[in-house]
PDB file of N, CA and C in Angstrom:
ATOM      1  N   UNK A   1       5.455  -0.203  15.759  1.00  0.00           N
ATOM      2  CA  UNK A   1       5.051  -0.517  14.404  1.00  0.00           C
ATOM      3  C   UNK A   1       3.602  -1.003  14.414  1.00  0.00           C
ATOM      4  N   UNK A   2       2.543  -0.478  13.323  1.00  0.00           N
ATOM      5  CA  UNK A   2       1.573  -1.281  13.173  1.00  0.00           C
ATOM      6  C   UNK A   2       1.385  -1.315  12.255  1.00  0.00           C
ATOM      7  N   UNK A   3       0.208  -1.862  12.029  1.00  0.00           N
ATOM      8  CA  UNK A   3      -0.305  -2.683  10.554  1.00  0.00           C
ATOM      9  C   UNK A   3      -1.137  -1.757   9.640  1.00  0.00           C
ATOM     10  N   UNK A   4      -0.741  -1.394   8.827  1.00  0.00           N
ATOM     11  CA  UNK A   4      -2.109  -0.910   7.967  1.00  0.00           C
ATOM     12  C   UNK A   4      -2.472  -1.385   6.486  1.00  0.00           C
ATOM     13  N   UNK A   5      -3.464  -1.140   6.389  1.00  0.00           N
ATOM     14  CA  UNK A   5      -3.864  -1.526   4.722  1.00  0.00           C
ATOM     15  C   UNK A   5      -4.418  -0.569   4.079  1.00  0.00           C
ATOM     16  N   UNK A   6      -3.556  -0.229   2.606  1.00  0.00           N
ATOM     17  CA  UNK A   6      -3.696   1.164   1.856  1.00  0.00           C
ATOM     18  C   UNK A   6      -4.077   1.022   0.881  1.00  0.00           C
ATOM     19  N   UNK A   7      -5.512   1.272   0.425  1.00  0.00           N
ATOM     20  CA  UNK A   7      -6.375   1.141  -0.760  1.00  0.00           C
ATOM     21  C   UNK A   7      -6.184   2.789  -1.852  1.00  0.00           C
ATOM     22  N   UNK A   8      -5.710   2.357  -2.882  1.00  0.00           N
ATOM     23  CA  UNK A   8      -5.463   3.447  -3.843  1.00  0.00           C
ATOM     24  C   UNK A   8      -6.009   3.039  -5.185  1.00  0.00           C
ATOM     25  N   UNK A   9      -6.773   4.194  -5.870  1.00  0.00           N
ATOM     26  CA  UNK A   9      -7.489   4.000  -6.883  1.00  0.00           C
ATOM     27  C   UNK A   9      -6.542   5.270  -8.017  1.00  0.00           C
ATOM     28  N   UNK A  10      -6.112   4.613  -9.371  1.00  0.00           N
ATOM     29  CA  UNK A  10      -5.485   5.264 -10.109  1.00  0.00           C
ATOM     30  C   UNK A  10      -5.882   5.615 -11.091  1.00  0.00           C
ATOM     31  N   UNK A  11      -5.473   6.291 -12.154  1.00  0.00           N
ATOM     32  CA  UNK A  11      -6.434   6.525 -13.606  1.00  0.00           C
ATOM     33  C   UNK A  11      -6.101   5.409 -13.805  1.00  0.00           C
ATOM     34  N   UNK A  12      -7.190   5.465 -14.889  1.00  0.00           N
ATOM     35  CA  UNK A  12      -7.653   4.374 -15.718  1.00  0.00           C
ATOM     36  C   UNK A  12      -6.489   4.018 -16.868  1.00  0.00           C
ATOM     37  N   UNK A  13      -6.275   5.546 -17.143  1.00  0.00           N
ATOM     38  CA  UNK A  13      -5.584   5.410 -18.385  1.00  0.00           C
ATOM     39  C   UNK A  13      -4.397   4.877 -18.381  1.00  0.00           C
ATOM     40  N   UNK A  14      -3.489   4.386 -17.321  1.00  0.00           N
ATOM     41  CA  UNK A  14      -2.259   3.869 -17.190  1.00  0.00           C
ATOM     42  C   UNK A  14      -2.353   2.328 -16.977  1.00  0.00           C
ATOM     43  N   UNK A  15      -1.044   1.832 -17.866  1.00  0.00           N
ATOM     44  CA  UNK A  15      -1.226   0.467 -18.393  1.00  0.00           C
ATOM     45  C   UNK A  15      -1.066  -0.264 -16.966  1.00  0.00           C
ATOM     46  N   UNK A  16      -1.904  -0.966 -16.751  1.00  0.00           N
ATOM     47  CA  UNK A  16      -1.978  -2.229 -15.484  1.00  0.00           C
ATOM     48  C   UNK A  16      -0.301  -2.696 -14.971  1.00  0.00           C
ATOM     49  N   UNK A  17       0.826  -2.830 -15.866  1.00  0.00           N
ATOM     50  CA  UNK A  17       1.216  -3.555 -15.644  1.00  0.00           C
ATOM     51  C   UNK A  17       2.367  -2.882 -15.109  1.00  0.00           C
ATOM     52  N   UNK A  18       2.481  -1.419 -15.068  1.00  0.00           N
ATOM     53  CA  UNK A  18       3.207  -0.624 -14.314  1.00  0.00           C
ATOM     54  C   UNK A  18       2.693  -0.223 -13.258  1.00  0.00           C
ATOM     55  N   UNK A  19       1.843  -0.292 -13.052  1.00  0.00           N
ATOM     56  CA  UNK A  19       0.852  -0.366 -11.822  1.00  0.00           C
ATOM     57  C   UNK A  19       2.355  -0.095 -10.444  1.00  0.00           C
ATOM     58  N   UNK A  20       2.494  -1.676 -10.381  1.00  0.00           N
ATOM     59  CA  UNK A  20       3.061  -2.293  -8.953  1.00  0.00           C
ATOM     60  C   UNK A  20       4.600  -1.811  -9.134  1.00  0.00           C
ATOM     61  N   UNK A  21       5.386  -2.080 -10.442  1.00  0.00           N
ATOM     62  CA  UNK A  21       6.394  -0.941 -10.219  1.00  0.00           C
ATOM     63  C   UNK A  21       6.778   0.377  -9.850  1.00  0.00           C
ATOM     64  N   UNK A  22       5.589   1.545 -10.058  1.00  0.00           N
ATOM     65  CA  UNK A  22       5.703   2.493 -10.016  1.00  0.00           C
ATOM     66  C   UNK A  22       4.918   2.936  -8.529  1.00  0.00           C
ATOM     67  N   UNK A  23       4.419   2.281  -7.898  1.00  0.00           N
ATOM     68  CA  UNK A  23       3.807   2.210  -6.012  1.00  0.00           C
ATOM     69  C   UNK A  23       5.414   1.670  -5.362  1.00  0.00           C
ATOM     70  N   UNK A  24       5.997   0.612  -5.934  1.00  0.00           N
ATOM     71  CA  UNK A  24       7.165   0.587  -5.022  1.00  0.00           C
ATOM     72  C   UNK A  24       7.589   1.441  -5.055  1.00  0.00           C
ATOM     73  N   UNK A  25       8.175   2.494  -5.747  1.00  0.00           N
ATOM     74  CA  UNK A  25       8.939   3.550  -5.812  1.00  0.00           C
ATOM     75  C   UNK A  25       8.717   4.615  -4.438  1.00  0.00           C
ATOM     76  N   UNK A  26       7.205   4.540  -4.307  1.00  0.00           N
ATOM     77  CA  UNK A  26       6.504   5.340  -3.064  1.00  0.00           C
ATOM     78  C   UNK A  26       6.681   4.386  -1.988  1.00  0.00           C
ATOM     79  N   UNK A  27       6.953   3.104  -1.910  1.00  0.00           N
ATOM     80  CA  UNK A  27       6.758   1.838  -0.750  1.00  0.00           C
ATOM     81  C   UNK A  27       8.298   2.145  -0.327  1.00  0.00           C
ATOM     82  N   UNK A  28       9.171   2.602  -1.069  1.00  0.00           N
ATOM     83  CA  UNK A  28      10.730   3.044  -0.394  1.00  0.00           C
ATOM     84  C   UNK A  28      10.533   3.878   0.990  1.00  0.00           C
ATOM     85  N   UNK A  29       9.662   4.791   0.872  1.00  0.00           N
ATOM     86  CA  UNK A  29       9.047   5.472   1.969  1.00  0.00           C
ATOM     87  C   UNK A  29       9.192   5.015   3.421  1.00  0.00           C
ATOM     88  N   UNK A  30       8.788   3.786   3.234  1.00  0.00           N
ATOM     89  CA  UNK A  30       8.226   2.644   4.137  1.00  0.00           C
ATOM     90  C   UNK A  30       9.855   1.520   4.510  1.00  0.00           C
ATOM     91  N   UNK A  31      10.023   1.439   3.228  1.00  0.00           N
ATOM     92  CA  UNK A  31      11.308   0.685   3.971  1.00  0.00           C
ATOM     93  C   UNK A  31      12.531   1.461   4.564  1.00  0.00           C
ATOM     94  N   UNK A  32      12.712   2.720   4.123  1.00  0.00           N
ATOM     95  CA  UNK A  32      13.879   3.357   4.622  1.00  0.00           C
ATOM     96  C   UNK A  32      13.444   3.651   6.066  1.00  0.00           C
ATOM     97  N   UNK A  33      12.572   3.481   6.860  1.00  0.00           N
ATOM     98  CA  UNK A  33      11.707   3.817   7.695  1.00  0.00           C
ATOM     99  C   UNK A  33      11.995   2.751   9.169  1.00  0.00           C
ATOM    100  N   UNK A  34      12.361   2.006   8.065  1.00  0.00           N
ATOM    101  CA  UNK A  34      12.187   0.753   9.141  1.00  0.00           C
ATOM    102  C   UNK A  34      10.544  -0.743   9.137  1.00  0.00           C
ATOM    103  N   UNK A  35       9.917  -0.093   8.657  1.00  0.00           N
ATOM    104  CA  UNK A  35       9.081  -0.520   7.809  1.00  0.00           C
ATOM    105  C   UNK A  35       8.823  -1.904   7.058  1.00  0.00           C
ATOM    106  N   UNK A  36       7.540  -2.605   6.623  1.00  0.00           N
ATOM    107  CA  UNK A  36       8.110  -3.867   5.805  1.00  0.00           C
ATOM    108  C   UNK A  36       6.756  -3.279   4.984  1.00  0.00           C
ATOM    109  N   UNK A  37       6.726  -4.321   3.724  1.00  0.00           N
ATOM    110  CA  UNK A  37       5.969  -4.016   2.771  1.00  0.00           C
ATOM    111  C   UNK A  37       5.314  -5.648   2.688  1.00  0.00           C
ATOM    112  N   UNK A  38       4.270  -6.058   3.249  1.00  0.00           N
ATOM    113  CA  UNK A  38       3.635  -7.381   3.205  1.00  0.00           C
ATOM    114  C   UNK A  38       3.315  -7.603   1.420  1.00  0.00           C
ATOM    115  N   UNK A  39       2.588  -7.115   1.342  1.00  0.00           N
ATOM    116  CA  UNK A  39       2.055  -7.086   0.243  1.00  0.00           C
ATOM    117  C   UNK A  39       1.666  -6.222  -1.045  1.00  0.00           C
ATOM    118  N   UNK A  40       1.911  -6.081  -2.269  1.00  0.00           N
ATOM    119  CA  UNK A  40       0.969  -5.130  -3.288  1.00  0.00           C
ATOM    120  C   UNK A  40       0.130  -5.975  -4.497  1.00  0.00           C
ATOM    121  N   UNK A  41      -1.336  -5.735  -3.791  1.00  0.00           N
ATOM    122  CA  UNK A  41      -2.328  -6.270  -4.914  1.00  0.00           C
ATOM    123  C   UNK A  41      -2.766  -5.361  -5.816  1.00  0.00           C
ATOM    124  N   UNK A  42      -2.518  -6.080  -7.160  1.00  0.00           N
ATOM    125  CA  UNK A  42      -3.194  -5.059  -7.900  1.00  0.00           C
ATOM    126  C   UNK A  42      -4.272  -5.500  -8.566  1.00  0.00           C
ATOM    127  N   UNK A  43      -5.440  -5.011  -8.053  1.00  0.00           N
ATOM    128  CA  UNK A  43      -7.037  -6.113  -8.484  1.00  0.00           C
ATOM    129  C   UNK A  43      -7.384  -5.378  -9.741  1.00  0.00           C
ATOM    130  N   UNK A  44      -7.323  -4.198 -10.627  1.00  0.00           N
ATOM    131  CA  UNK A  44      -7.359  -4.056 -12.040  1.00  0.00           C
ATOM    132  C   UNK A  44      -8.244  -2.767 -11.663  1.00  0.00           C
ATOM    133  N   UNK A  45      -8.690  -3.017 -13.146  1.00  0.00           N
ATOM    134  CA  UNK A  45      -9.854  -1.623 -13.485  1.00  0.00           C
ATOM    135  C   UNK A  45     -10.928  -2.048 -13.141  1.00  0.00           C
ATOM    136  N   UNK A  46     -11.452  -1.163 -12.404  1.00  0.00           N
ATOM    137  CA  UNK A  46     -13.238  -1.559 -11.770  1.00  0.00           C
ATOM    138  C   UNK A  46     -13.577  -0.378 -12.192  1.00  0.00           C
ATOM    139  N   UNK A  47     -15.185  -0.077 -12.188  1.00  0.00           N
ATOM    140  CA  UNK A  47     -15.871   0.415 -12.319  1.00  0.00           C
ATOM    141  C   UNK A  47     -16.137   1.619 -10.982  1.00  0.00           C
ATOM    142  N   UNK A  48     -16.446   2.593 -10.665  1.00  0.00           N
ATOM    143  CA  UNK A  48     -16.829   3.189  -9.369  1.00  0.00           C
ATOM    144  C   UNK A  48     -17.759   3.601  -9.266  1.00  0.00           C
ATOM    145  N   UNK A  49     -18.279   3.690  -8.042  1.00  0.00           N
ATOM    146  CA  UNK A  49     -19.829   4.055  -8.223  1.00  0.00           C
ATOM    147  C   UNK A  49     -19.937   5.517  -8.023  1.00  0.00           C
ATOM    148  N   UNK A  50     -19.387   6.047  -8.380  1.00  0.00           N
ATOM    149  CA  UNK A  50     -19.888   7.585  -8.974  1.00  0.00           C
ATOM    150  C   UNK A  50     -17.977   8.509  -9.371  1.00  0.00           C
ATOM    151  N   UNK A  51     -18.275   9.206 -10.277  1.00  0.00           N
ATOM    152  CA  UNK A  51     -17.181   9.604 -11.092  1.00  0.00           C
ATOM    153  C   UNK A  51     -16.102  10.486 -10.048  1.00  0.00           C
ATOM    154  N   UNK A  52     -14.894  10.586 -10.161  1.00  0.00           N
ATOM    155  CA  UNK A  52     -13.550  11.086  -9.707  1.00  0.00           C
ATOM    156  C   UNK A  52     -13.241  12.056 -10.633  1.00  0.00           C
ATOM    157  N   UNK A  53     -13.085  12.895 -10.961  1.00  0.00           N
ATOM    158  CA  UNK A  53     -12.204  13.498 -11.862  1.00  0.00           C
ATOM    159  C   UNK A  53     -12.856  13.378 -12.943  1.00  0.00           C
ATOM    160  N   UNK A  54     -13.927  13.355 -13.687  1.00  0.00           N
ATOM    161  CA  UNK A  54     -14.478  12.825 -14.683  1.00  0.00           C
ATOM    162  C   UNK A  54     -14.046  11.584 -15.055  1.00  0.00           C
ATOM    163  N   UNK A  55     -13.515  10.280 -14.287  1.00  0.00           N
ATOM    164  CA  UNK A  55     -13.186   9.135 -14.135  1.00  0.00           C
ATOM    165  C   UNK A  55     -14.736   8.093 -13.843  1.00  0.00           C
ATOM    166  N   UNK A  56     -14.753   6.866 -14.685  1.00  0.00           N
ATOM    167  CA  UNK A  56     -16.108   6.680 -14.194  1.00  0.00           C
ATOM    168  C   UNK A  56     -15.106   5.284 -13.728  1.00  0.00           C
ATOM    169  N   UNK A  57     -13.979   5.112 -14.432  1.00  0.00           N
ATOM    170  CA  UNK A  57     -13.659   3.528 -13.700  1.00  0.00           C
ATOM    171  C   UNK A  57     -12.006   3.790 -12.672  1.00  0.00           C
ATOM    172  N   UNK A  58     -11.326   3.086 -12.443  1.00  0.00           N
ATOM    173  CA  UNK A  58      -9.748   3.502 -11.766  1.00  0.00           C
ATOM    174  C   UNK A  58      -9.607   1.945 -11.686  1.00  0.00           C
ATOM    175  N   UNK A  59      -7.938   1.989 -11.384  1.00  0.00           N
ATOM    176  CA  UNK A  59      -7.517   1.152 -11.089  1.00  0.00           C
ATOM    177  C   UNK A  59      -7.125   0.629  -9.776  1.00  0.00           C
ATOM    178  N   UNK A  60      -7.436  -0.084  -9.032  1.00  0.00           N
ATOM    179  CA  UNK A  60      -7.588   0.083  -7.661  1.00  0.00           C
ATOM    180  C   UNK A  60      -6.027  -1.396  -7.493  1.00  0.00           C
ATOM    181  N   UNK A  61      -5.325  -1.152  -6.666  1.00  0.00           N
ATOM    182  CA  UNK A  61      -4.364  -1.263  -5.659  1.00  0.00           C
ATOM    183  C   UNK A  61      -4.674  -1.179  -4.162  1.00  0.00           C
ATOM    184  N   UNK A  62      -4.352  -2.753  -3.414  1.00  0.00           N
ATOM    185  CA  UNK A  62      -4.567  -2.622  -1.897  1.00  0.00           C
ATOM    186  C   UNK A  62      -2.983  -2.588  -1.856  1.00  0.00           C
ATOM    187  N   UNK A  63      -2.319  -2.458  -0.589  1.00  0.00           N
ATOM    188  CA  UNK A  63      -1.053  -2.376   0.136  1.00  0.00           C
ATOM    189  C   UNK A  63      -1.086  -2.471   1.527  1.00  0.00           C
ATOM    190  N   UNK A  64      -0.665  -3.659   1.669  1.00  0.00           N
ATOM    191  CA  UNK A  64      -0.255  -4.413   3.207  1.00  0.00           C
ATOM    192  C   UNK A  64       1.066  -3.815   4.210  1.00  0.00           C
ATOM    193  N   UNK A  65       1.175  -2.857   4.891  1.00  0.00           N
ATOM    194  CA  UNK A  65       1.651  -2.532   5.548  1.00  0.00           C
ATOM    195  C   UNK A  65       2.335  -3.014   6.696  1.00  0.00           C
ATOM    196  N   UNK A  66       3.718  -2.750   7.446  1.00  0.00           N
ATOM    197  CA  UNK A  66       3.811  -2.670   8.654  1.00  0.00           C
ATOM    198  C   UNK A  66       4.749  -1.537   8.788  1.00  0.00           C
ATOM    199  N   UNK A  67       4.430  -0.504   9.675  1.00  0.00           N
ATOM    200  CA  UNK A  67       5.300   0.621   9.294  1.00  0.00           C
ATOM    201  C   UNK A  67       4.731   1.471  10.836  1.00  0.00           C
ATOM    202  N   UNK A  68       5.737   2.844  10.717  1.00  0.00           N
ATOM    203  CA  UNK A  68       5.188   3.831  11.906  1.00  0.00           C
ATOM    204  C   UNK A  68       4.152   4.764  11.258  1.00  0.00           C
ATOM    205  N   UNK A  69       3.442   5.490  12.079  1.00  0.00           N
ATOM    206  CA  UNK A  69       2.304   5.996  11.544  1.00  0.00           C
ATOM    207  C   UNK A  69       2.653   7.504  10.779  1.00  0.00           C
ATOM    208  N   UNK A  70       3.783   7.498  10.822  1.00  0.00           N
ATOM    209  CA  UNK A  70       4.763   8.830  10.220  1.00  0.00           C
ATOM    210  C   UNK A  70       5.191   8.663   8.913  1.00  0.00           C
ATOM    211  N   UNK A  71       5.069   7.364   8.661  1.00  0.00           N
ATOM    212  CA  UNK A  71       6.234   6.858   7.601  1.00  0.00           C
ATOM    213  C   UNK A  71       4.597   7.131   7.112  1.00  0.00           C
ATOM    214  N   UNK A  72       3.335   6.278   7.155  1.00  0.00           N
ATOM    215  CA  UNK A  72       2.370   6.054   6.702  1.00  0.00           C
ATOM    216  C   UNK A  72       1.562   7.241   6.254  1.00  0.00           C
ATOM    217  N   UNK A  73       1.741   8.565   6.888  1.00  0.00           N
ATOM    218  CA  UNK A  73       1.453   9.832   6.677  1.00  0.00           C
ATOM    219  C   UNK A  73       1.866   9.941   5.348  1.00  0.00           C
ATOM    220  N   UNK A  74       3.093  10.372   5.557  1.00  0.00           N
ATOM    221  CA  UNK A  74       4.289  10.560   4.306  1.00  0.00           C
ATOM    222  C   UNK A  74       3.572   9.915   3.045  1.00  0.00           C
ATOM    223  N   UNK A  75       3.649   8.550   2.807  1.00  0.00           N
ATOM    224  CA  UNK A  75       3.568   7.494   1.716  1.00  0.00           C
ATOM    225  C   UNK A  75       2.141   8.423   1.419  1.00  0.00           C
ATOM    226  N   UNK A  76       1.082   8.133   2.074  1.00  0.00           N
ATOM    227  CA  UNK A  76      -0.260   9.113   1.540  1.00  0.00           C
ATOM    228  C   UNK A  76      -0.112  10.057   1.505  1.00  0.00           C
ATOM    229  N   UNK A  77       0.809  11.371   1.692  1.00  0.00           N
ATOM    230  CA  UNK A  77       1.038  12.734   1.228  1.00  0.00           C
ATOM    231  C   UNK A  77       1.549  12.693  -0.323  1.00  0.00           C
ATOM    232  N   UNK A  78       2.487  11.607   0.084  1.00  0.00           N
ATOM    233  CA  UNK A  78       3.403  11.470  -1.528  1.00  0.00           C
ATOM    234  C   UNK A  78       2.051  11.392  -2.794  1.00  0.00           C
ATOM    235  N   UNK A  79       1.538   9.890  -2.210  1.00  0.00           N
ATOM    236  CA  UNK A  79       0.369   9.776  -3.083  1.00  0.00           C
ATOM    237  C   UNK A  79      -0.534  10.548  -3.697  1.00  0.00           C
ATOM    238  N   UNK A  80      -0.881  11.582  -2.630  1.00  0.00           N
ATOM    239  CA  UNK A  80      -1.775  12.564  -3.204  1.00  0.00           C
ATOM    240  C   UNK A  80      -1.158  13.387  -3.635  1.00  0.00           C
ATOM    241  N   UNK A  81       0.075  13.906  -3.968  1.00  0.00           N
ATOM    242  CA  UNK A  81       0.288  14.702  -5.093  1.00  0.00           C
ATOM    243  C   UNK A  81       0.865  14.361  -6.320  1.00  0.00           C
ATOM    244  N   UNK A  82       0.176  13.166  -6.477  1.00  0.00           N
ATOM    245  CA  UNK A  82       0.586  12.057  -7.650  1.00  0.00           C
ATOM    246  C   UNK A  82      -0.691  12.185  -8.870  1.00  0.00           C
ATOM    247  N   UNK A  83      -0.695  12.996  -9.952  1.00  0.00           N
ATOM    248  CA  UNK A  83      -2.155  13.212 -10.561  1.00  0.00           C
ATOM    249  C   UNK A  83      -2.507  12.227 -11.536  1.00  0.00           C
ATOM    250  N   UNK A  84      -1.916  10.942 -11.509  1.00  0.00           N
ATOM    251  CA  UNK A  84      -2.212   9.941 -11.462  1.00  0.00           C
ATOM    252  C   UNK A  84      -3.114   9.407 -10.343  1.00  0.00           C
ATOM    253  N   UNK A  85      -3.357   9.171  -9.405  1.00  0.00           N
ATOM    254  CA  UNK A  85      -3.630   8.698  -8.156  1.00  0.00           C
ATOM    255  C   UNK A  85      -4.752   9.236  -7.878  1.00  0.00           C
ATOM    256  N   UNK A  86      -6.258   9.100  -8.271  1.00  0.00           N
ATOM    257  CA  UNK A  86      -7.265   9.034  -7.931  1.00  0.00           C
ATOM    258  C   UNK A  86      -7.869   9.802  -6.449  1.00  0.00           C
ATOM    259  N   UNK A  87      -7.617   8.171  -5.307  1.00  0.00           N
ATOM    260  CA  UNK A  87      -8.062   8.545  -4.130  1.00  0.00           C
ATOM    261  C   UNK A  87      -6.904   7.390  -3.231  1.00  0.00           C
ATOM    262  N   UNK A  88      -6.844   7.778  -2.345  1.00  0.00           N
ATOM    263  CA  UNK A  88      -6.397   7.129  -0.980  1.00  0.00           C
ATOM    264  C   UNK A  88      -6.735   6.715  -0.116  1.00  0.00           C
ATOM    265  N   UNK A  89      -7.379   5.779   0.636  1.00  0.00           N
ATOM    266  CA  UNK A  89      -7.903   5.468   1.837  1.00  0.00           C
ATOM    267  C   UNK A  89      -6.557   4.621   2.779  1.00  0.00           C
ATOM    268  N   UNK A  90      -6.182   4.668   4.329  1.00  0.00           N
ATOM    269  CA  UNK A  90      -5.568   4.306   4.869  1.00  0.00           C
ATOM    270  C   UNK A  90      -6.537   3.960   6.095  1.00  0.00           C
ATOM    271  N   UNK A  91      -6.213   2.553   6.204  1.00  0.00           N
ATOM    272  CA  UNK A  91      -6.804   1.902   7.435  1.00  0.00           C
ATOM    273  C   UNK A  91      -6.327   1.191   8.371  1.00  0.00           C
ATOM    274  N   UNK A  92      -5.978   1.047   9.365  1.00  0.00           N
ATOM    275  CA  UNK A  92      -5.139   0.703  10.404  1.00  0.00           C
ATOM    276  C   UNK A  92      -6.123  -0.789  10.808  1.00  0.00           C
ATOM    277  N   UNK A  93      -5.200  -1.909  10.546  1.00  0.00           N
ATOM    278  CA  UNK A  93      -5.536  -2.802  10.713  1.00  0.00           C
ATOM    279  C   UNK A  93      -6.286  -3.819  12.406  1.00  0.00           C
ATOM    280  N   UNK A  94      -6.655  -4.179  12.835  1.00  0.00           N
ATOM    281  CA  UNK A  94      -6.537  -4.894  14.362  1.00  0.00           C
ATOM    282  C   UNK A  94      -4.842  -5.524  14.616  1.00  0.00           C
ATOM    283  N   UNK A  95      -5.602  -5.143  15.797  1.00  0.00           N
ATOM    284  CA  UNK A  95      -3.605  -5.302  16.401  1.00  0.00           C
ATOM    285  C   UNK A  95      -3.490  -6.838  16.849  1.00  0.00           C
ATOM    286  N   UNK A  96      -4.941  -7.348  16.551  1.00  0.00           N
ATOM    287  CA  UNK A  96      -4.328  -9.219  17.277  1.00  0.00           C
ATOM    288  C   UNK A  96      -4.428  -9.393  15.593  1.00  0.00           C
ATOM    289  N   UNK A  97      -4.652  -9.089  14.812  1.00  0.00           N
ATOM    290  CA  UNK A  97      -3.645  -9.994  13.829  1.00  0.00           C
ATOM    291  C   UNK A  97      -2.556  -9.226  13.089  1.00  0.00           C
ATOM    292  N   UNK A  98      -2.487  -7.986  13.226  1.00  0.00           N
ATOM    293  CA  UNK A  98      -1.474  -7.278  13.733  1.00  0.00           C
ATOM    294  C   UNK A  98      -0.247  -8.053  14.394  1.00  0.00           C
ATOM    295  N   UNK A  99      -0.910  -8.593  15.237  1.00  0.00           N
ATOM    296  CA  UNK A  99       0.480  -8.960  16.151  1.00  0.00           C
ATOM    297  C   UNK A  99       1.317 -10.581  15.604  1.00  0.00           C
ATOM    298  N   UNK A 100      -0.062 -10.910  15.478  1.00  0.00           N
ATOM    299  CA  UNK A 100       0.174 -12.589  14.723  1.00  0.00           C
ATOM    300  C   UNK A 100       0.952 -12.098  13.273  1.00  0.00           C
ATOM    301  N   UNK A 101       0.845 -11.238  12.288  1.00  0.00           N
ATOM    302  CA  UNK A 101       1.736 -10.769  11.091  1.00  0.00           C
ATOM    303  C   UNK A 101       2.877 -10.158  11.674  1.00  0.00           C
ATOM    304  N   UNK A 102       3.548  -9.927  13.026  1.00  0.00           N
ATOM    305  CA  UNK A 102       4.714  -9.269  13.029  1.00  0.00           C
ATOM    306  C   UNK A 102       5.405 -10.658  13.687  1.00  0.00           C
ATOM    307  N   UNK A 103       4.864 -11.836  14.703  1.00  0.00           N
ATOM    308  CA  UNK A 103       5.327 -12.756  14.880  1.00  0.00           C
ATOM    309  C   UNK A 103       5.811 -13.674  13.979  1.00  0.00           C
ATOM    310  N   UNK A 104       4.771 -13.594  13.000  1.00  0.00           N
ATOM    311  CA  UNK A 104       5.294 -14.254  11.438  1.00  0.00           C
ATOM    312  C   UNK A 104       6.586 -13.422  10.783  1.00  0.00           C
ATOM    313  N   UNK A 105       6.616 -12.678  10.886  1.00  0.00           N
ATOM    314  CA  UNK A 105       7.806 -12.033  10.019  1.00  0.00           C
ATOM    315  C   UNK A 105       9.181 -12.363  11.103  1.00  0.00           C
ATOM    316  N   UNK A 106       8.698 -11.786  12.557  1.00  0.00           N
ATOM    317  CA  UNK A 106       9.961 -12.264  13.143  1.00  0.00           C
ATOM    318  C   UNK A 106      10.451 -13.603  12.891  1.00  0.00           C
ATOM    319  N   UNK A 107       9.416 -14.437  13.224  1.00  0.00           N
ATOM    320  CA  UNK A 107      10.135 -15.963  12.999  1.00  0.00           C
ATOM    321  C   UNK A 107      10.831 -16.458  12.021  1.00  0.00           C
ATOM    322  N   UNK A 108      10.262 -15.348  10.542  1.00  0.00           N
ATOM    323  CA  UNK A 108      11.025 -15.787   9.126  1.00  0.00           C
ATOM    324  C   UNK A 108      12.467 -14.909   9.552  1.00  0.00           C
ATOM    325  N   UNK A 109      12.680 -13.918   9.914  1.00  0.00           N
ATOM    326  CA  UNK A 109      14.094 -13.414   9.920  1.00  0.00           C
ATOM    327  C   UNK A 109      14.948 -14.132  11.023  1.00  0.00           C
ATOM    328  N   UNK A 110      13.897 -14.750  12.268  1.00  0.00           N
ATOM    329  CA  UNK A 110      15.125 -15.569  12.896  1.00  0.00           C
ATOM    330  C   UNK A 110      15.513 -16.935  12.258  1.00  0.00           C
ATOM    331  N   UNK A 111      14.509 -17.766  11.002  1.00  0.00           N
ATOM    332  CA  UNK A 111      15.586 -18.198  10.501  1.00  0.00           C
ATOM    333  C   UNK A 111      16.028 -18.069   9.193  1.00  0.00           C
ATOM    334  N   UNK A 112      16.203 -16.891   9.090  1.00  0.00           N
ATOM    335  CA  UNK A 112      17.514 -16.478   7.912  1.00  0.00           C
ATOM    336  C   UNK A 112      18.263 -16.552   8.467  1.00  0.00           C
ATOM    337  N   UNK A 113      18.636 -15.975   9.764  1.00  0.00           N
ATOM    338  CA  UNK A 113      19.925 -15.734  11.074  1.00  0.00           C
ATOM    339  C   UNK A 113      20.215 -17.095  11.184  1.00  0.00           C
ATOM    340  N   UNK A 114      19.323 -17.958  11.197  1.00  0.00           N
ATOM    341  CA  UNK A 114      19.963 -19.755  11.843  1.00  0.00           C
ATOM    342  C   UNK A 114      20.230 -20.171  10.499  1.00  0.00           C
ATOM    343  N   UNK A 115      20.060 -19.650   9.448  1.00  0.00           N
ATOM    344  CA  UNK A 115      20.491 -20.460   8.453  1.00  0.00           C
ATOM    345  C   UNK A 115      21.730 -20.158   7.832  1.00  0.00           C
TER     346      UNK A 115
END
């Protein structure tokens, strides 16, 4: 498993607040996988510095990953044939804090188990 962080820029024209509901739907990807889903930020409508689609602004979404690099393929294939969905960037995080975010997660599931 490693870490990645998935920056996605969406139209503009879709309301903010379905945003993060409608990315989980694609983050299933990831959990049926084996997978965890750290995080989904959704930082709003920005501006871009040069136009998409005749798009001059998008809505940009980061996504905190821990997943296999198969599952991570997939989730950005899905994405891009989403015509909603702008652009995609996938970046594979460092593996020493990488490693420090999978020690953290283990320690929270060993104590759900002790509890």
């Amino acid at each position: 498993m490693r870490h990645y962080e998935v920056m996605v820029i969406l139209d503009p024209s879709l309301d903010e607040r379905t945003i993060a509901p409608s990315l989980d739907t694609f983050l299933n990807v990831i959990r049926t996988t084996g997978g965890n889903v750290e995080k989904v930020e959704v930082w709003g409508k920005r501006r871009l510095s040069f136009e998409i689609n005749k798009n001059s602004e998008g809505i940009y979404a980061v996504l905190d990953l821990i997943s296999t690099p198969d599952a991570v393929k997939e989730l950005d294939r899905q994405l891009g044939l989403q015509e909603t969905v702008l652009r995609t960037k996938v970046i594979r995080r460092e593996p020493a804090k990488a490693a420090k975010t999978a020690a953290r997660i283990a320690a929270k599931a060993a104590a759900k188990v002790k509890a």
